[in-house]
PDB file of N, CA and C in Angstrom:
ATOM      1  N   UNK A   1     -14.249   9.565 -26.613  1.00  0.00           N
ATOM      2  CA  UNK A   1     -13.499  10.734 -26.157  1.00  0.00           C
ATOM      3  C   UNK A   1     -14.479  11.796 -25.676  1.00  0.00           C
ATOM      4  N   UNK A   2     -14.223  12.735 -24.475  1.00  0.00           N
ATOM      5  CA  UNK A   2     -14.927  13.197 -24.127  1.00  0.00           C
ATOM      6  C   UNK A   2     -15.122  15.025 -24.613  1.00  0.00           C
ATOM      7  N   UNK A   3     -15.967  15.409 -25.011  1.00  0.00           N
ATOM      8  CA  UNK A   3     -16.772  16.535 -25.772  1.00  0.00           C
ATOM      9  C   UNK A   3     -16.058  17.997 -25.672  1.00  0.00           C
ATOM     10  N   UNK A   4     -17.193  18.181 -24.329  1.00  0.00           N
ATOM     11  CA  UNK A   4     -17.216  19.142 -23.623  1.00  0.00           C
ATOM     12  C   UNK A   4     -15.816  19.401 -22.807  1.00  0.00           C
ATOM     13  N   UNK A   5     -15.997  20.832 -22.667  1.00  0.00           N
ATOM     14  CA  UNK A   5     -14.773  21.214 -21.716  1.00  0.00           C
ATOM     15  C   UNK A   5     -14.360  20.405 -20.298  1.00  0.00           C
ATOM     16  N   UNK A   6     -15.466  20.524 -19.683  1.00  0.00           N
ATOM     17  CA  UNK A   6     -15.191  20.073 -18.495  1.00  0.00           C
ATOM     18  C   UNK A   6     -15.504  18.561 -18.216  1.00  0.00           C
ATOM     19  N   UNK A   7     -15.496  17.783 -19.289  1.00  0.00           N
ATOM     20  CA  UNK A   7     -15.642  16.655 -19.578  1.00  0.00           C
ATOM     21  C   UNK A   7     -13.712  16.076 -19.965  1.00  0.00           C
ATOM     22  N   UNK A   8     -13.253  17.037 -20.805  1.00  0.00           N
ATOM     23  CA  UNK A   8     -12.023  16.714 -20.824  1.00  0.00           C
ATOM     24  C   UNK A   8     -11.122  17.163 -19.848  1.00  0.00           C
ATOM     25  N   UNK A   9     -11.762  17.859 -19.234  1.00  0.00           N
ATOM     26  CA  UNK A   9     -10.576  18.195 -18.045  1.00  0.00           C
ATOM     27  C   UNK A   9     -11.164  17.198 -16.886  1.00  0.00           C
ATOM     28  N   UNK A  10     -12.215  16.683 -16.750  1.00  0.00           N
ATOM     29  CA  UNK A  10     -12.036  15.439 -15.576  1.00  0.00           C
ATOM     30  C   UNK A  10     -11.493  14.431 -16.229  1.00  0.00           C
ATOM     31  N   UNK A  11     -11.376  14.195 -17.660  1.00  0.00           N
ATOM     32  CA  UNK A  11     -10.745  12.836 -17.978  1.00  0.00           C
ATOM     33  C   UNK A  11      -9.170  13.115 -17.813  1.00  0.00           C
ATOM     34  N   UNK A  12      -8.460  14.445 -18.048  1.00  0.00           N
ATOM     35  CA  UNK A  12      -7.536  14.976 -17.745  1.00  0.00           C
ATOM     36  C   UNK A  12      -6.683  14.238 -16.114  1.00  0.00           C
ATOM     37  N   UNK A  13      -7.697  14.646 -15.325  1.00  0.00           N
ATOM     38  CA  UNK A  13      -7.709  14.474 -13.883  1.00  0.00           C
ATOM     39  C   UNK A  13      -7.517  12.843 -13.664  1.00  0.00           C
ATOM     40  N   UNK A  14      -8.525  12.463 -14.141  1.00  0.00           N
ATOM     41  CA  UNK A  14      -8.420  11.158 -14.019  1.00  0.00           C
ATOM     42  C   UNK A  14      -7.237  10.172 -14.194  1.00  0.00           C
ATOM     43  N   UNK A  15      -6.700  10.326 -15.511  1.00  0.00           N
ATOM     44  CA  UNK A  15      -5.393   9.876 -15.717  1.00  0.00           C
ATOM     45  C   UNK A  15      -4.443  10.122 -14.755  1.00  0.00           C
ATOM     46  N   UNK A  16      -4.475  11.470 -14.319  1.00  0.00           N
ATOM     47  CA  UNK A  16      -3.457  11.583 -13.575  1.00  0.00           C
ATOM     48  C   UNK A  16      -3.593  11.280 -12.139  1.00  0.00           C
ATOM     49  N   UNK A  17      -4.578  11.086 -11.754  1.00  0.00           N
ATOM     50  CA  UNK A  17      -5.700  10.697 -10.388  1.00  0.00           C
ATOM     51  C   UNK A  17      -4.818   8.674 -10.334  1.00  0.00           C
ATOM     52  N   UNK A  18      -4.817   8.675 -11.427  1.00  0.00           N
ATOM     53  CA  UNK A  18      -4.781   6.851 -11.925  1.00  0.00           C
ATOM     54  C   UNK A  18      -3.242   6.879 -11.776  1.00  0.00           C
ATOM     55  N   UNK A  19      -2.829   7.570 -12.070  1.00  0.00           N
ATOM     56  CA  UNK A  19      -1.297   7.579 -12.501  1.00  0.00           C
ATOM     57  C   UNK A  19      -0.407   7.274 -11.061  1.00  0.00           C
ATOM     58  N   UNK A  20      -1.186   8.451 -10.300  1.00  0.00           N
ATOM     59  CA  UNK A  20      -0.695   8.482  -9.010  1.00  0.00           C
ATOM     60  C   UNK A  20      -1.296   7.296  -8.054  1.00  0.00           C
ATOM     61  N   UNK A  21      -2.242   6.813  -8.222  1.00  0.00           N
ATOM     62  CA  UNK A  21      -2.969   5.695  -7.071  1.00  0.00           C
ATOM     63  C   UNK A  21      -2.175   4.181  -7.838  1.00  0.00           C
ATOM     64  N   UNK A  22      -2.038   3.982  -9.210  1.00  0.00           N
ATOM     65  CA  UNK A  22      -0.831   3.080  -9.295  1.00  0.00           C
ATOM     66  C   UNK A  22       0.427   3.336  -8.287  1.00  0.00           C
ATOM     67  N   UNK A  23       0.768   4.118  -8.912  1.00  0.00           N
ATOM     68  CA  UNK A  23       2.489   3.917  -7.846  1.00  0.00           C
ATOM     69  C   UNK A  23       2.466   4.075  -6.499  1.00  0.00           C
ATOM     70  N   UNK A  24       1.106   4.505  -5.466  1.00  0.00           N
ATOM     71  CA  UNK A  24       1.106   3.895  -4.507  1.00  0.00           C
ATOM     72  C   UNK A  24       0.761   3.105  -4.033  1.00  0.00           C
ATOM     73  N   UNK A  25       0.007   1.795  -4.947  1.00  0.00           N
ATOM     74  CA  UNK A  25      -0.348   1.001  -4.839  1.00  0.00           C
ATOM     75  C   UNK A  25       0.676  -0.214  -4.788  1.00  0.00           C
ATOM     76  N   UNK A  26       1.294   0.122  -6.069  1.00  0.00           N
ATOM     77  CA  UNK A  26       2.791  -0.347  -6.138  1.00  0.00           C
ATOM     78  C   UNK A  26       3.527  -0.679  -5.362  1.00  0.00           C
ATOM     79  N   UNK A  27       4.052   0.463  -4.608  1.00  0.00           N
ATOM     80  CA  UNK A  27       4.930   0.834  -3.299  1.00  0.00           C
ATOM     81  C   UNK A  27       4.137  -0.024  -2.348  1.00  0.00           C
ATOM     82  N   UNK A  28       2.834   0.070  -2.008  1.00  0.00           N
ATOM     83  CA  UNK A  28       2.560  -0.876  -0.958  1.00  0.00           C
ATOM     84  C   UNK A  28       3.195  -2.253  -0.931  1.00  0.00           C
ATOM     85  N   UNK A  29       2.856  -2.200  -2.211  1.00  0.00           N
ATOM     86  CA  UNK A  29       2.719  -4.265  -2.553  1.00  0.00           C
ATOM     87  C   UNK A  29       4.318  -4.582  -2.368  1.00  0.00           C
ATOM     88  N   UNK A  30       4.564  -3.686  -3.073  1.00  0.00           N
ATOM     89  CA  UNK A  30       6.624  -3.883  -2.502  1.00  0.00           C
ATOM     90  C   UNK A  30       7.086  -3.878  -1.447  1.00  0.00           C
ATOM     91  N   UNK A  31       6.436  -2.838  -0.691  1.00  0.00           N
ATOM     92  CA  UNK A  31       6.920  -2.638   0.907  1.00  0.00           C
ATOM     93  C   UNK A  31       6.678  -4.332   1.513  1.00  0.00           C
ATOM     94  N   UNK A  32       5.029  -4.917   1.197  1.00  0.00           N
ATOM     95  CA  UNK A  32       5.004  -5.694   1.657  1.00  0.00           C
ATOM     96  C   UNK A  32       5.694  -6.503   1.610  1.00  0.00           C
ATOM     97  N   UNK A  33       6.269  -7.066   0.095  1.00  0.00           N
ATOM     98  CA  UNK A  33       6.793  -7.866  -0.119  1.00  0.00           C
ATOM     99  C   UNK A  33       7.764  -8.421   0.468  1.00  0.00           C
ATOM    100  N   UNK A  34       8.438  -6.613   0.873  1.00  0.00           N
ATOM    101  CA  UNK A  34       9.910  -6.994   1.206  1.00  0.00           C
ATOM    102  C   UNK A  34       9.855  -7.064   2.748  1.00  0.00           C
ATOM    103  N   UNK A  35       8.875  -7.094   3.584  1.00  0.00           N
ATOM    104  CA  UNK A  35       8.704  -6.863   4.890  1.00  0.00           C
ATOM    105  C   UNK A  35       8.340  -8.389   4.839  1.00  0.00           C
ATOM    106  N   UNK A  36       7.131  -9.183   4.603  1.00  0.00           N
ATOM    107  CA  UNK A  36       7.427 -10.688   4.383  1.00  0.00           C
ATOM    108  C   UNK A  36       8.989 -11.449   4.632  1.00  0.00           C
ATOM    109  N   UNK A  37       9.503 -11.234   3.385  1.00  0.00           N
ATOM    110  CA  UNK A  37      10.796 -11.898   2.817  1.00  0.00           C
ATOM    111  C   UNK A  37      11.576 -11.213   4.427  1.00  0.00           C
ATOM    112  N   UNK A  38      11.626 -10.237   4.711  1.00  0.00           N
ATOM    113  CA  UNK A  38      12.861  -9.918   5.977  1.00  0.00           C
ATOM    114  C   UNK A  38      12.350 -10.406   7.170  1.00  0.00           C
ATOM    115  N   UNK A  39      10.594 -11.003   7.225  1.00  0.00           N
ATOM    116  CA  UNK A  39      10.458 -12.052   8.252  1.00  0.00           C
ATOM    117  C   UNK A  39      10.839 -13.117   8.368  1.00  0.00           C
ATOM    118  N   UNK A  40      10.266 -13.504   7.207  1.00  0.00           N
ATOM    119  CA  UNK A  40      10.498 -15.392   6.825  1.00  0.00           C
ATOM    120  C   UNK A  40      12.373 -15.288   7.026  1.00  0.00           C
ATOM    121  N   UNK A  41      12.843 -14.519   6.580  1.00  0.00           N
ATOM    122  CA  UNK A  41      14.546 -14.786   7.054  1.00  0.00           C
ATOM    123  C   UNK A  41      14.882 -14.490   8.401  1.00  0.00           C
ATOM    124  N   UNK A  42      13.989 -14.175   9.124  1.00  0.00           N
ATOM    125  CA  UNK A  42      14.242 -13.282  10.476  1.00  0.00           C
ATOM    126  C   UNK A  42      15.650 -12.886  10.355  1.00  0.00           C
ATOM    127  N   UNK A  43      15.339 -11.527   9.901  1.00  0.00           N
ATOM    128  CA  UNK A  43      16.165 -10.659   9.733  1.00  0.00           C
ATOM    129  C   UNK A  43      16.457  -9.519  10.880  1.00  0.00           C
ATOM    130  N   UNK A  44      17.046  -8.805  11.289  1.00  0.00           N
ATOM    131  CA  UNK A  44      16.994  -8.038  11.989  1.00  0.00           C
ATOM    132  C   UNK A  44      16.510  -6.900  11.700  1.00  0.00           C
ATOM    133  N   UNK A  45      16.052  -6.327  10.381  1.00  0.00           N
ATOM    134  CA  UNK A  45      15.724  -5.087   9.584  1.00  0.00           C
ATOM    135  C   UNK A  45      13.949  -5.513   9.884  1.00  0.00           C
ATOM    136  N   UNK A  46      13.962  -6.323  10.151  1.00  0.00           N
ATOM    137  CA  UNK A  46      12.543  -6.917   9.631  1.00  0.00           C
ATOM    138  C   UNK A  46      11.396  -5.469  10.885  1.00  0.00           C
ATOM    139  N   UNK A  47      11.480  -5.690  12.056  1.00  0.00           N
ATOM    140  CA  UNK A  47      10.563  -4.958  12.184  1.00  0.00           C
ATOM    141  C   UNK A  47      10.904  -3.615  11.955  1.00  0.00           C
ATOM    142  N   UNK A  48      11.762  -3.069  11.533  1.00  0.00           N
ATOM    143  CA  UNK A  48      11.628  -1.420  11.129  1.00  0.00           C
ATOM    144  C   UNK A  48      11.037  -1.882   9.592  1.00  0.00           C
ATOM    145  N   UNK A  49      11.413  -2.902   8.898  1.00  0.00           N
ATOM    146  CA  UNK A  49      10.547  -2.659   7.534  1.00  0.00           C
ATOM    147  C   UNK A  49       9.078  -3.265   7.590  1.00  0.00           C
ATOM    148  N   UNK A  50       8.842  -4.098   8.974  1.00  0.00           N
ATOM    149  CA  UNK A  50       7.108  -4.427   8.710  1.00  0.00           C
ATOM    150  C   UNK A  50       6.276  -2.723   9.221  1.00  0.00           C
ATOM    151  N   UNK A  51       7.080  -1.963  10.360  1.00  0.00           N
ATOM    152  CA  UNK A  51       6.714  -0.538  10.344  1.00  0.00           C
ATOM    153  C   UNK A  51       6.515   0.647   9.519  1.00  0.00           C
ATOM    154  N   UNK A  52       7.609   0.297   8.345  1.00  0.00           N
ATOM    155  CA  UNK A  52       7.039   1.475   7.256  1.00  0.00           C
ATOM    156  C   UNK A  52       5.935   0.685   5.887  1.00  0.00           C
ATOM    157  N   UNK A  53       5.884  -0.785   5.782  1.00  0.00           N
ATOM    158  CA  UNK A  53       4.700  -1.075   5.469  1.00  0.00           C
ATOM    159  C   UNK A  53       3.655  -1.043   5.870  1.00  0.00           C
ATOM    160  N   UNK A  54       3.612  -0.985   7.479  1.00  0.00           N
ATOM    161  CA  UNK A  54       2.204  -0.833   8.102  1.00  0.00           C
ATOM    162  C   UNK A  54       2.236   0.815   7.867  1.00  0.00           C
ATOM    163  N   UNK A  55       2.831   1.540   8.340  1.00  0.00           N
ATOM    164  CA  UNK A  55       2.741   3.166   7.508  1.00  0.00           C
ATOM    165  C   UNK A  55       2.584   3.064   6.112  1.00  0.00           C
ATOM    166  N   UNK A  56       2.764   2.407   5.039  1.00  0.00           N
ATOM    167  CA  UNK A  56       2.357   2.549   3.742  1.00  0.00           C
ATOM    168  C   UNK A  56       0.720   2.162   3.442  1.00  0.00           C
ATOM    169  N   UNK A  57       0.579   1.007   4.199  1.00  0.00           N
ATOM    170  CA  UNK A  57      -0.978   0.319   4.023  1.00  0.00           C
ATOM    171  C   UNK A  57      -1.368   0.865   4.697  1.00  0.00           C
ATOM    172  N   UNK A  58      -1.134   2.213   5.736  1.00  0.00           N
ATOM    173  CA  UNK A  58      -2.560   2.925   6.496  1.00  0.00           C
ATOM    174  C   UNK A  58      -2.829   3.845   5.439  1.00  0.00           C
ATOM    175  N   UNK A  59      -1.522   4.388   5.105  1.00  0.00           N
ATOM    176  CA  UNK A  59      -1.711   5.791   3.890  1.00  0.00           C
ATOM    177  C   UNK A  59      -2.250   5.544   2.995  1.00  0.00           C
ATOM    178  N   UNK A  60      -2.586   4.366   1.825  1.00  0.00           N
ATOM    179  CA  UNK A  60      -3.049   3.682   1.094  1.00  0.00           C
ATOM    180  C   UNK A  60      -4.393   3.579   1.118  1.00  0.00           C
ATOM    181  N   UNK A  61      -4.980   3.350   2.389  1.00  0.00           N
ATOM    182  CA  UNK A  61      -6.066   2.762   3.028  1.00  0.00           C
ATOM    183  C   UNK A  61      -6.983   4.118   3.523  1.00  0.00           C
ATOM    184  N   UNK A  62      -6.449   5.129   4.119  1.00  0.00           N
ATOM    185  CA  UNK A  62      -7.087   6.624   4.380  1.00  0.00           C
ATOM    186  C   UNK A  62      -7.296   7.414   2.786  1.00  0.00           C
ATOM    187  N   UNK A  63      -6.164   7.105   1.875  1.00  0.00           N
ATOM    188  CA  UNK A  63      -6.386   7.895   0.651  1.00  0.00           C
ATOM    189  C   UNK A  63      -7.923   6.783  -0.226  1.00  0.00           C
ATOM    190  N   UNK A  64      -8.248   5.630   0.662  1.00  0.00           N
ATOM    191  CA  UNK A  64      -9.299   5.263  -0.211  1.00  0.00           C
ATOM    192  C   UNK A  64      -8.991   3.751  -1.255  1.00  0.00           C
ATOM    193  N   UNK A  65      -7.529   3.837  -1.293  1.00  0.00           N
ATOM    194  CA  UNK A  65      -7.002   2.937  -2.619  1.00  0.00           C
ATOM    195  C   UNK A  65      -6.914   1.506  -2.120  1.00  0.00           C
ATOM    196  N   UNK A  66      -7.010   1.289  -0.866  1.00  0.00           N
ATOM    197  CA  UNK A  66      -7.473  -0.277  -0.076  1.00  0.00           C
ATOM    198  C   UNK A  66      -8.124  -0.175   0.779  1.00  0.00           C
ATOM    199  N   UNK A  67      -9.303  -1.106   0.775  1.00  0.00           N
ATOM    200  CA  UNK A  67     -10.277  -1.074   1.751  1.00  0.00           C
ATOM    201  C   UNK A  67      -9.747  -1.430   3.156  1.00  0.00           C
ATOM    202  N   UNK A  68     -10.634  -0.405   4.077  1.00  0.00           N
ATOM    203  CA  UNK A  68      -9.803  -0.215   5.406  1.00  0.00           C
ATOM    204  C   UNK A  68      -9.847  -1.680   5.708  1.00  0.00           C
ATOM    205  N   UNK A  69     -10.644  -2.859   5.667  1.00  0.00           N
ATOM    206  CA  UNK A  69     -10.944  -3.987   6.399  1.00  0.00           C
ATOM    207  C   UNK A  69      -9.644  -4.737   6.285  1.00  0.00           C
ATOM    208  N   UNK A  70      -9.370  -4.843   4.816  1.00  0.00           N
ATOM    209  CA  UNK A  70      -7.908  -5.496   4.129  1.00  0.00           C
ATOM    210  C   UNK A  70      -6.609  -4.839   4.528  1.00  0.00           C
ATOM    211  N   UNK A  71      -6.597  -3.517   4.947  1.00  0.00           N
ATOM    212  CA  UNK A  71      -5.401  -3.083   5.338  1.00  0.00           C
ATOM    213  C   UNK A  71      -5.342  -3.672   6.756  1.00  0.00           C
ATOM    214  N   UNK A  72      -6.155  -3.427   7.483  1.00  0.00           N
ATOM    215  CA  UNK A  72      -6.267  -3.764   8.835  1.00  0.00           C
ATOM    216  C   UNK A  72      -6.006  -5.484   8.809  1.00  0.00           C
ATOM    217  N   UNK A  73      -6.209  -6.475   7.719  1.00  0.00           N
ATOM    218  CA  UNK A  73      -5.913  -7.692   8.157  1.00  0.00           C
ATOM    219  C   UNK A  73      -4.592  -7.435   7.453  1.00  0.00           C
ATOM    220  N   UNK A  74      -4.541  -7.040   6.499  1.00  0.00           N
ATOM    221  CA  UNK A  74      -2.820  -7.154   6.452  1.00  0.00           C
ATOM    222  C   UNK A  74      -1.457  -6.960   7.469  1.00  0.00           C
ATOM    223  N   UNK A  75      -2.286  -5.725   7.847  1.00  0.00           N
ATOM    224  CA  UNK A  75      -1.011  -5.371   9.484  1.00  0.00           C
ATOM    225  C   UNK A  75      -1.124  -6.230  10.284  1.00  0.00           C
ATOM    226  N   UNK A  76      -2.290  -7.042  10.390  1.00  0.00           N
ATOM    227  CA  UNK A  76      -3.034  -7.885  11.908  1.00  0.00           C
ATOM    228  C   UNK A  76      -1.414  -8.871  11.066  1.00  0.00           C
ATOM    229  N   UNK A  77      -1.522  -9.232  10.213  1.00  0.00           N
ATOM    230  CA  UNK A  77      -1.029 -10.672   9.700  1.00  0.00           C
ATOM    231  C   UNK A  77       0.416 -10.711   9.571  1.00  0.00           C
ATOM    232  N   UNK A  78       1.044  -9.332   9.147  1.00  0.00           N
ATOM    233  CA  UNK A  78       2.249  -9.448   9.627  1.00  0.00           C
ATOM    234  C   UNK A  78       2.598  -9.071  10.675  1.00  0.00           C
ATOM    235  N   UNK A  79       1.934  -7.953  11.462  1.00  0.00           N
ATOM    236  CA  UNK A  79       2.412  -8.389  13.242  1.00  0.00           C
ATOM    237  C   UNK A  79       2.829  -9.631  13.497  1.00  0.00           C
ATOM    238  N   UNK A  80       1.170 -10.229  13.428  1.00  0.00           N
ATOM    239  CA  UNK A  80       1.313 -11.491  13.837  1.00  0.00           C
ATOM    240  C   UNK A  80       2.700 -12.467  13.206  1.00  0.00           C
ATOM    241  N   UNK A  81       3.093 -12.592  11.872  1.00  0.00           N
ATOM    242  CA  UNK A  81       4.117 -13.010  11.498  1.00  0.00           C
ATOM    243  C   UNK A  81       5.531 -12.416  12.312  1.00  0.00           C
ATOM    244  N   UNK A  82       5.766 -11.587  12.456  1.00  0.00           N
ATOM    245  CA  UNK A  82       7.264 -10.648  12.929  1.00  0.00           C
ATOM    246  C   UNK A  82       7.340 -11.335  14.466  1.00  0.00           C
ATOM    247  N   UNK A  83       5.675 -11.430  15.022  1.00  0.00           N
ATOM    248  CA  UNK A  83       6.112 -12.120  16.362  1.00  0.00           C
ATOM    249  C   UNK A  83       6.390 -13.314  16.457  1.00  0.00           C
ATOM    250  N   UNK A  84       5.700 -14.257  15.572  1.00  0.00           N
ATOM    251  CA  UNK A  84       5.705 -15.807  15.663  1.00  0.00           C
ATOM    252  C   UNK A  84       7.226 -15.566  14.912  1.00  0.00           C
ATOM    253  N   UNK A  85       8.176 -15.075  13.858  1.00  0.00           N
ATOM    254  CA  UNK A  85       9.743 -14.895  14.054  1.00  0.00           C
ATOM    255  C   UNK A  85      10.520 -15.080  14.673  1.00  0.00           C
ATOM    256  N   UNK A  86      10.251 -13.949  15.931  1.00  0.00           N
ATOM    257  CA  UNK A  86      11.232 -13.694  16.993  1.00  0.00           C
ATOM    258  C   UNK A  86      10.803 -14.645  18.361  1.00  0.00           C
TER     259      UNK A  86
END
């Protein structure tokens, strides 16, 4: 446990630093999920929901919480999926 004042107020931070980069981490992996699943059915929802996952994995990816290389193949991969779909 940490001592000093300002030792407990970055562990303070931290938790809550953690708290918040879970649930958007979360939200990505869901968005994706469900942007997948509304390809593979070629759905008609499908490209407005592969669009707000590719908006979730840029936001994700600028805040630091996925490396830009992996966000960038993720969008490459479901583009590429939504087109080979339709």
């Amino acid at each position: 446990m940490a001592n000093h004042p300002s030792a407990r107020k970055r562990a303070r931070q931290n938790k809550k630093r953690h708290a918040a980069n879970v649930q958007i981490k979360s939200a990505v992996k869901s968005s994706l999920k469900k942007a997948r699943r509304l390809v593979e059915e070629t759905s008609k929802d499908a490209a407005a929901q592969v669009r707000l996952a590719e908006s979730a994995i840029k936001r994700a990816a600028s805040k630091g919480l996925v490396p830009k290389r992996r966000a960038s193949r993720q969008i490459s991969r479901l583009a590429k999926a939504l087109t080979r779909a339709k």
